[in-house]
Protein backbone atom coordinates (compact mmCIF):
# COMPACT_ATOMS: atom_id res chain seq x y z
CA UNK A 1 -44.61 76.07 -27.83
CA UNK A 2 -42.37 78.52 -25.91
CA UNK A 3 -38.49 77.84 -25.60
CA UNK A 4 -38.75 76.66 -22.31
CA UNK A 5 -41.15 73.81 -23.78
CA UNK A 6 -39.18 72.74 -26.34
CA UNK A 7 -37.15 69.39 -25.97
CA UNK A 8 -33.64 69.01 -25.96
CA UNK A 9 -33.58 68.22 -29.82
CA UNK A 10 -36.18 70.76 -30.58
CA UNK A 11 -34.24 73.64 -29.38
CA UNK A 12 -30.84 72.04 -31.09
CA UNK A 13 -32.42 71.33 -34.42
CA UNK A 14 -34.11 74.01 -34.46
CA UNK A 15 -37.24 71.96 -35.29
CA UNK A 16 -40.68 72.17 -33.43
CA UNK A 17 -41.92 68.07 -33.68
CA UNK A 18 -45.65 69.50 -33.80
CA UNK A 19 -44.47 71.00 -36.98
CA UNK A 20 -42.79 68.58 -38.85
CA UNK A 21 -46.06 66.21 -38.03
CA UNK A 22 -48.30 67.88 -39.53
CA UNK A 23 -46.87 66.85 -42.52
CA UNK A 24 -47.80 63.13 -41.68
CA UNK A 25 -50.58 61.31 -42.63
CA UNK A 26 -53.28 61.80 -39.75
CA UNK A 27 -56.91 62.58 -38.61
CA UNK A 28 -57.42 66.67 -39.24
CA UNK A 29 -58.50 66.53 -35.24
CA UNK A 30 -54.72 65.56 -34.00
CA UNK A 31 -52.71 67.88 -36.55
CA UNK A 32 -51.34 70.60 -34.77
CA UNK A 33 -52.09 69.50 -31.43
CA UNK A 34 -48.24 68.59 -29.37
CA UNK A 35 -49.74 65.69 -27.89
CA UNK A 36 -50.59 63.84 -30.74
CA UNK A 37 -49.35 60.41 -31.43
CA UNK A 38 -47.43 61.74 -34.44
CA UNK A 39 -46.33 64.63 -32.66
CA UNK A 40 -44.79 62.00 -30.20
CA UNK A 41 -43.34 59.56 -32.66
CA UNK A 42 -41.49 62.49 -34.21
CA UNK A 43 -40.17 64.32 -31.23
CA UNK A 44 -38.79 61.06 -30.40
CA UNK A 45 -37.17 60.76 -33.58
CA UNK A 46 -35.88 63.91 -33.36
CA UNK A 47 -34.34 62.67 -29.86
CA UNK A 48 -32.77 59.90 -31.78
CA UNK A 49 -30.95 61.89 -34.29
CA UNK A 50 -29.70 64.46 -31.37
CA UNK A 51 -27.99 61.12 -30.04
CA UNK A 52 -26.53 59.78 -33.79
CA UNK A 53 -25.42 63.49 -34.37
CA UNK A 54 -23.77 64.34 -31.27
CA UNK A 55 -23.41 61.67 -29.38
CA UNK A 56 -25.45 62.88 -26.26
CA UNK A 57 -28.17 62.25 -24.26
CA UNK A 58 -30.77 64.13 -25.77
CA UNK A 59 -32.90 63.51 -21.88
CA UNK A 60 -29.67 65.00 -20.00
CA UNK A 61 -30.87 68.45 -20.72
CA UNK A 62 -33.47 70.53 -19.21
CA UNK A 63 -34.95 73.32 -21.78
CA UNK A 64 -32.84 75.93 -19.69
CA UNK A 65 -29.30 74.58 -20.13
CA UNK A 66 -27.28 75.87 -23.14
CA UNK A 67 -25.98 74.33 -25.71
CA UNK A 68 -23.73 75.95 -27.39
CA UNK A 69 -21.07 73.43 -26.63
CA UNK A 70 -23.00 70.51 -28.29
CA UNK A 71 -21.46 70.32 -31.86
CA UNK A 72 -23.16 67.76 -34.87
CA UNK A 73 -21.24 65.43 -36.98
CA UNK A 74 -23.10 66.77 -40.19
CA UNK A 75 -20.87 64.22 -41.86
CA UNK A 76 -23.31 61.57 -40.94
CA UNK A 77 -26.12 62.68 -42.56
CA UNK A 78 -24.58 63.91 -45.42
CA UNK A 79 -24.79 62.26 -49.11
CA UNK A 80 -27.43 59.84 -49.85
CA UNK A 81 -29.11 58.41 -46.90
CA UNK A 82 -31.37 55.28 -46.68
CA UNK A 83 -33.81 54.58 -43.82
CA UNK A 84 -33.93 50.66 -43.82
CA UNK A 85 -37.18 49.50 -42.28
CA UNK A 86 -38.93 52.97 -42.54
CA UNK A 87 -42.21 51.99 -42.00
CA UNK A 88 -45.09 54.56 -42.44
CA UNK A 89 -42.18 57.32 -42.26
CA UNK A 90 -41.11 58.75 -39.22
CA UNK A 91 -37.76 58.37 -39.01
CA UNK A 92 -37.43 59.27 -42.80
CA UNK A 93 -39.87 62.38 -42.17
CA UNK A 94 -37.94 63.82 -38.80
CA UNK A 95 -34.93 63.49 -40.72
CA UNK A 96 -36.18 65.01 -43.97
CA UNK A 97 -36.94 68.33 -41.91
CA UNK A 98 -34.09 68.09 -40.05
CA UNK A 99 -32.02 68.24 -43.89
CA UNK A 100 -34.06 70.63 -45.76
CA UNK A 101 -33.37 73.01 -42.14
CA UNK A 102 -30.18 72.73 -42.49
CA UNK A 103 -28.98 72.35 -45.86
CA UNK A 104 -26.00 75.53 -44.97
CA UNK A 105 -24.23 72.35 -42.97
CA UNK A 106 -25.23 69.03 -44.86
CA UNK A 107 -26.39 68.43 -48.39
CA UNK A 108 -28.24 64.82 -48.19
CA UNK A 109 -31.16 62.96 -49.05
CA UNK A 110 -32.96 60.37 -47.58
CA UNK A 111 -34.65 56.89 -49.05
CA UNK A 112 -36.76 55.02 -46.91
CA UNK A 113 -36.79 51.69 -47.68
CA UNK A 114 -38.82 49.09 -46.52
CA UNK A 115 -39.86 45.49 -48.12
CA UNK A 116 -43.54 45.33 -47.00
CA UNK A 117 -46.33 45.23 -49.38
CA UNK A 118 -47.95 48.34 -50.18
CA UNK A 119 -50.98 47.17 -48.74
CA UNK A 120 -49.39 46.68 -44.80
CA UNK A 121 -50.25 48.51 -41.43
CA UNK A 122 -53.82 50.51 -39.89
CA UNK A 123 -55.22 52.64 -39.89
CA UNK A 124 -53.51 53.96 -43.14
CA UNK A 125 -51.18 51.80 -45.10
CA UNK A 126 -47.77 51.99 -45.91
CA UNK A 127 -48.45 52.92 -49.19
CA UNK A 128 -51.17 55.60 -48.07
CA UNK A 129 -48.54 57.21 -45.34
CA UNK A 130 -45.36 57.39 -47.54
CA UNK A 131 -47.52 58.84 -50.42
CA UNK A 132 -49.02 61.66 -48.01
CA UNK A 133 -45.19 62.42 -46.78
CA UNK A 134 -43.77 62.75 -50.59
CA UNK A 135 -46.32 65.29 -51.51
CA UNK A 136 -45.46 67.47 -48.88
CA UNK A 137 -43.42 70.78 -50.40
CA UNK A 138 -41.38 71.24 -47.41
CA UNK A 139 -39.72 67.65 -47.44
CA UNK A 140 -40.29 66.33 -50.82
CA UNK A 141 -37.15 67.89 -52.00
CA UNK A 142 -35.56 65.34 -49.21
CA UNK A 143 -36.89 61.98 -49.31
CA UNK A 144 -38.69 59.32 -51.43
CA UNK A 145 -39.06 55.70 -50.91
CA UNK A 146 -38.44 52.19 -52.11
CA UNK A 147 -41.74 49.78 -50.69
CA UNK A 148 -41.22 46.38 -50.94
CA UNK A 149 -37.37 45.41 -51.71
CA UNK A 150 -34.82 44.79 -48.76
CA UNK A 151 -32.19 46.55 -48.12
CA UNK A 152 -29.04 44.36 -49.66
CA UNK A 153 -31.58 44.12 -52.99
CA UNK A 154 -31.85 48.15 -53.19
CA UNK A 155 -28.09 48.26 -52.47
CA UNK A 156 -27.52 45.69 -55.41
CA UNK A 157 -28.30 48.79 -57.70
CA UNK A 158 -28.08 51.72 -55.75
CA UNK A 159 -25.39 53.86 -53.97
CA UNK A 160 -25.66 55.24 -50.35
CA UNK A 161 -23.44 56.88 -47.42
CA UNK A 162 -25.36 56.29 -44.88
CA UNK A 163 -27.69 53.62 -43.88
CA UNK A 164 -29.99 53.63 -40.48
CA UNK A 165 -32.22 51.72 -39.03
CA UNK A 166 -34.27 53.29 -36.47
CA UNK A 167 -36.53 50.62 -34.41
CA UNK A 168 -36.76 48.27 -37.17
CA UNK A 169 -34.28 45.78 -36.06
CA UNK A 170 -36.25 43.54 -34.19
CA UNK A 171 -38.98 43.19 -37.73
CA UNK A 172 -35.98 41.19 -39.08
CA UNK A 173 -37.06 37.52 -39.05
CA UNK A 174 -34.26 36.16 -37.35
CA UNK A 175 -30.35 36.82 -36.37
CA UNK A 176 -29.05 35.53 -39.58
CA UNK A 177 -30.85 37.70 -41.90
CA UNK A 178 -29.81 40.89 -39.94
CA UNK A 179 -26.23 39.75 -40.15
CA UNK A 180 -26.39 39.08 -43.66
CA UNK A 181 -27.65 42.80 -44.26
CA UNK A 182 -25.26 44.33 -42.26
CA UNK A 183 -22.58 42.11 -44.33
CA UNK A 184 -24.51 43.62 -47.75
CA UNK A 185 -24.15 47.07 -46.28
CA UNK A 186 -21.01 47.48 -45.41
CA UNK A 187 -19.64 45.37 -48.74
CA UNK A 188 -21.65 48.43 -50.59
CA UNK A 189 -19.06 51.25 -49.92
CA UNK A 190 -21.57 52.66 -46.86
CA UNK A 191 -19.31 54.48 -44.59
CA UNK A 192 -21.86 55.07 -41.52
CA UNK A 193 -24.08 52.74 -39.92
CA UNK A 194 -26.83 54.46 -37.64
CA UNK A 195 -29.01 51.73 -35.30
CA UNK A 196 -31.81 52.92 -32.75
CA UNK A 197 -33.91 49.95 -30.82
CA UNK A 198 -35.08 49.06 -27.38
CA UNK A 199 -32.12 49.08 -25.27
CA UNK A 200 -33.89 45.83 -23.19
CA UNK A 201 -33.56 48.11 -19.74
CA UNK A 202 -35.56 49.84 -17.89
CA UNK A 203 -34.22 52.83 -16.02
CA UNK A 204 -37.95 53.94 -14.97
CA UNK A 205 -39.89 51.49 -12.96
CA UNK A 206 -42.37 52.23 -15.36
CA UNK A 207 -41.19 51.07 -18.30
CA UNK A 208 -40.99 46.95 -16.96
CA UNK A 209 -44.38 46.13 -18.31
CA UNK A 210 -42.37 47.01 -21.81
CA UNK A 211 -39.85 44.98 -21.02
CA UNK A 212 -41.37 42.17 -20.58
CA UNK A 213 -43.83 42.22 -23.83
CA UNK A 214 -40.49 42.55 -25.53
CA UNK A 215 -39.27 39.27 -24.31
CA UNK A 216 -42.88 37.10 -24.30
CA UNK A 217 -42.76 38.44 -28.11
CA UNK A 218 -39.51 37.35 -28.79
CA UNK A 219 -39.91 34.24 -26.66
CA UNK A 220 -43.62 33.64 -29.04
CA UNK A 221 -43.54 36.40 -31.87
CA UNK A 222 -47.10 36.79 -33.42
CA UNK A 223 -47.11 36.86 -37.28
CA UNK A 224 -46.88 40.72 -38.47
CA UNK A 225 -46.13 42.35 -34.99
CA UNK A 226 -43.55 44.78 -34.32
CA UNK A 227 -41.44 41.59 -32.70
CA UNK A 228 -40.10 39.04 -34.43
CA UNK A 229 -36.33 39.10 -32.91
CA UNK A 230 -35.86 40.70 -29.45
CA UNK A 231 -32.37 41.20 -29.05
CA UNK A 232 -30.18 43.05 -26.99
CA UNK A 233 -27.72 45.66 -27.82
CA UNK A 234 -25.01 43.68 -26.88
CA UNK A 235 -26.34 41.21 -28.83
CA UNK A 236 -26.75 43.21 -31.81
CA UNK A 237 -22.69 44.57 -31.16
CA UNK A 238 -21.47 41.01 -31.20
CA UNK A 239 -23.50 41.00 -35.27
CA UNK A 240 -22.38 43.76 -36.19
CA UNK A 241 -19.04 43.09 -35.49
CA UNK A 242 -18.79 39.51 -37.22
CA UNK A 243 -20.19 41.57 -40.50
CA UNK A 244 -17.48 43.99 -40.76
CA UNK A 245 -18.56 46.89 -38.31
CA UNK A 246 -16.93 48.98 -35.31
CA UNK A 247 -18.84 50.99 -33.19
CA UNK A 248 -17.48 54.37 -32.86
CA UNK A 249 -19.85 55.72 -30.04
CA UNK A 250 -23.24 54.81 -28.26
CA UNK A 251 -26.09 56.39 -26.07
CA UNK A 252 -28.72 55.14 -24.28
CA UNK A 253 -31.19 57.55 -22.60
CA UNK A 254 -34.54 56.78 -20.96
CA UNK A 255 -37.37 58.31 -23.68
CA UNK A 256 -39.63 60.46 -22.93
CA UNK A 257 -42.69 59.85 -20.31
CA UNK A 258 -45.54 60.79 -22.95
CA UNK A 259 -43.83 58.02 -25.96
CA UNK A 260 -46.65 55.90 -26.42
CA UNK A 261 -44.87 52.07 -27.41
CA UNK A 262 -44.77 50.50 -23.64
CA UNK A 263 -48.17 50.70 -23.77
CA UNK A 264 -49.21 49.56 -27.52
CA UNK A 265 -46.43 46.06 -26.92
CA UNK A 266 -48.69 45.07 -24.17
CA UNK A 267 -51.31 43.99 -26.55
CA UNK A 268 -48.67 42.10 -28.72
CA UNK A 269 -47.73 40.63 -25.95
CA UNK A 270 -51.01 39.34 -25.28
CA UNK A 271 -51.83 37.70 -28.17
CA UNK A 272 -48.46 36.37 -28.42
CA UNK A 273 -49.16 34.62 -24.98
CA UNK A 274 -52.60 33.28 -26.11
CA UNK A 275 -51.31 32.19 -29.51
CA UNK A 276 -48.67 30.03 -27.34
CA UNK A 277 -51.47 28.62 -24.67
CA UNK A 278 -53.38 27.36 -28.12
CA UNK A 279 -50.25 24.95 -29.22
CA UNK A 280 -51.49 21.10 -28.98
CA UNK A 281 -48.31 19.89 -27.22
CA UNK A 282 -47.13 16.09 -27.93
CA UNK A 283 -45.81 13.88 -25.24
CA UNK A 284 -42.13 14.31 -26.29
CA UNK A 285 -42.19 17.81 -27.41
CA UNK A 286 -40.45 19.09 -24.08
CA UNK A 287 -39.16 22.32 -25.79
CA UNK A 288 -41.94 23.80 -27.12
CA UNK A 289 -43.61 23.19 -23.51
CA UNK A 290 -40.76 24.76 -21.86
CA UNK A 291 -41.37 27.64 -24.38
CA UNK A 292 -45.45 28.19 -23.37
CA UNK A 293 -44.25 27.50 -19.13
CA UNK A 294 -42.35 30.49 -19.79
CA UNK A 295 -44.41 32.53 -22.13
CA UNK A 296 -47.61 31.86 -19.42
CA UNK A 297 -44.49 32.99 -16.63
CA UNK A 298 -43.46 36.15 -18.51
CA UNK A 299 -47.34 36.91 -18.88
CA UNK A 300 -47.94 36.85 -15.40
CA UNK A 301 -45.30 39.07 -14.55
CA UNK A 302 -46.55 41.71 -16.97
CA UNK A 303 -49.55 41.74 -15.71
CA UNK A 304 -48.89 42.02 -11.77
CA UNK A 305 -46.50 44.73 -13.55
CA UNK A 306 -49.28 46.66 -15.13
CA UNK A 307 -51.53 46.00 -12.12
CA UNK A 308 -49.39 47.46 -9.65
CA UNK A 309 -48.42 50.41 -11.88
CA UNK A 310 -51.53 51.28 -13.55
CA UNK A 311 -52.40 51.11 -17.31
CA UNK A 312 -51.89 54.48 -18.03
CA UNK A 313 -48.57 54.95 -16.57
CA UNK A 314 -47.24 52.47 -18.17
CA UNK A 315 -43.68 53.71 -19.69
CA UNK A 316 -41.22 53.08 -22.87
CA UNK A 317 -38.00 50.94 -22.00
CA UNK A 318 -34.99 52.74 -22.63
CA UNK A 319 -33.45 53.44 -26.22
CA UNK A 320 -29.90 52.47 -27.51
CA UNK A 321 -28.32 54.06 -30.24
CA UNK A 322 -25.19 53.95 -31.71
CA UNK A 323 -22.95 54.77 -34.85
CA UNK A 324 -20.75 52.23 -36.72
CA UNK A 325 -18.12 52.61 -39.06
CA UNK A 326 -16.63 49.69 -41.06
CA UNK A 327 -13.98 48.03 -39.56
C-alpha cells in the first residue's frame, strides 16, 4: 500500500489495516490481501477510533491532505480499557495495535468483554477468534478477554477508565438493559464512555437497503442476529443521559464504499420478515398484525431498494460516534 492508498486513519495512526489483520483469525487465502473482509472490518475500526480520538471525520480527508493539525486525545485510551460487546475482536484488535504503536503517548490496555458463550458465531467461534488474537506477539502485551459475563458483572470486580462499545449496542436485548449498564458504568469510577453504531441515515443512496433491514430487524428481531434493539442516536443520547452521562463531542461520517454490513443485514432482514409472515394471528391480536403489515411493508421497500440499486452495490448506512463523560 503506497501513502496515497492509505486511509485517513491509516496514515494518522500510522497503522496499515492489512497489517493489523493478519493477526485475526482467517482463511491463509485472505491474509494479506487489502480487500479482505478482515482487512475491511479493521480499517473501519481504525476509522472509528480516528473519530473517538480526534473528533473528526475520518472520510473528510483525501490521502493527499495533511494532517498535521489533527491532534489525539491520548487521554481516552489511556489506563485500562474494556471493549463491551467485543465480539470475535475487532474493535479490541484495531485498538490493541493502535496501543502497542504508540505506547510514547498512551500507556493502556484493553479487555474485551463480551457475555456470549464460548461456543457463539461462524465460521470460527468466539472462543476460537479471541484465542487466535491473544497469541499474537505483537498485541498480546495489549489485550485479553472476559467471554461470557456482562459488562456491570466484570465491573462488580474490576477497575477500568475507559469503556466502549463499538457496534454492539443494538445486541442489547432491550432499552432497559442498556440503560442499566450505562448506570453500572458510570457508578464504577469510568471517566470516558466511547459508543460507535449505525447512525440510522443514509447519506449515500446506497446505503437505504441497510437502512431498512435495520428497522424490519428491530421492528421483528430474529433470535441471535446482530439486531435485537435498533435505535437511533438520539435515542441512545436521551439513555445515556438519564444514566448519568454528557456527551462531550460526536461524528458521524458515511463509511467506506468497500464495508461489507449493508449487504450481510439484508439476509437478517429476511428471515426476520419470514419469521413474522409465520405468526398464527388471533382475531383480537390487532398489534401483532399491525407489527407483520409493517414488517411485509418494510420488506417490500428493501427489496424494490436492492432491485433498483443492484446487489452488489449495496452500501453501509452511516456511523455515529461519540464520547461521553459523566455528568
Amino acid at each position: 500500500m503506497t501513502e496515497m492508498d492509505a486511509t485517513c486513519a491509516e496514515r494518522f495512526l500510522n497503522l496499515r489495516a492489512v497489517d493489523v489483520a493478519a493477526h485475526h483469525i482467517q482463511p491463509d487465502s485472505a491474509r494479506g490481501k487489502q480487500d479482505s473482509v478482515q482487512a475491511v472490518q479493521t480499517s473501519h475500526r481504525f476509522d472509528i477510533l480516528y473519530a473517538w480520538l480526534t473528533g473528526k471525520d475520518p472520510q473528510a480527508n483525501s490521502p493527499d491532505t495533511a494532517l498535521v493539525n489533527v491532534k489525539a486525545e491520548w487521554e481516552l485510551s489511556s489506563g485500562r480499557l474494556m471493549d463491551l460487546g467485543c465480539g470475535q475482536g475487532d474493535q479490541t484488535g484495531a485498538l490493541a495495535a493502535v496501543l502497542a504503536a504508540h505506547q510514547g503517548n498512551v500507556s493502556a490496555t484493553v479487555v474485551g468483554v463480551d457475555p456470549a458463550p464460548p461456543g457463539y458465531g461462524a465460521p470460527y467461534t468466539i472462543k476460537q477468534a479471541q484465542d487466535y488474537l491473544s497469541q499474537q506477539s505483537a498485541l498480546s502485551n495489549h489485550l485479553s478477554f472476559i467471554l461470557g459475563r456482562t459488562g456491570p458483572e466484570v465491573l462488580e470486580t474490576e477497575r477500568f477508565d475507559t469503556v466502549l462499545l463499538s457496534h454492539s449496542l443494538w445486541y442489547f436485548p432491550s432499552t432497559t438493559v442498556l440503560r442499566d449498564t450505562f448506570k453500572a458504568v458510570r457508578e464504577s469510577g469510568v471517566k470516558h464512555l466511547l459508543l460507535a453504531e449505525w447512525a440510522m441515515t443514509a447519506s449515500h443512496p446506497n446505503s437505504v437497503p441497510h437502512l431498512l433491514s435495520a428497522l424490519l430487524q428491530g421492528q421483528s428481531p430474529v433470535q441471535g442476529s446482530n439486531i435485537q434493539t435498533a435505535i437511533s442516536p438520539e435515542q441512545l443520547k436521551k439513555i445515556a443521559s438519564e444514566a448519568g452521562w454528557n456527551v462531550s463531542r460526536e461524528v458521524t461520517f458515511c463509511p467506506a464504499e468497500k464495508l461489507q454490513d449493508g449487504g450481510w443485514e439484508i439476509y437478517g432482514a429476511r428471515e426476520a420478515a419470514e419469521q413474522a409472515a409465520q405468526l398464527e394471528l388471533g382475531e383480537g391480536d390487532q398489534v401483532t398484525r399491525r407489527m407483520v403489515q409493517s414488517v411485509q411493508a418494510t420488506r417490500y421497500a428493501l427489496e424494490e431498494a436492492v432491485e433498483r440499486i443492484g446487489k452488489k452495490q449495496v452500501r453501509s448506512m452511516d456511523v455515529w460516534t461519540a464520547v461521553l463523560t459523566p455528568a
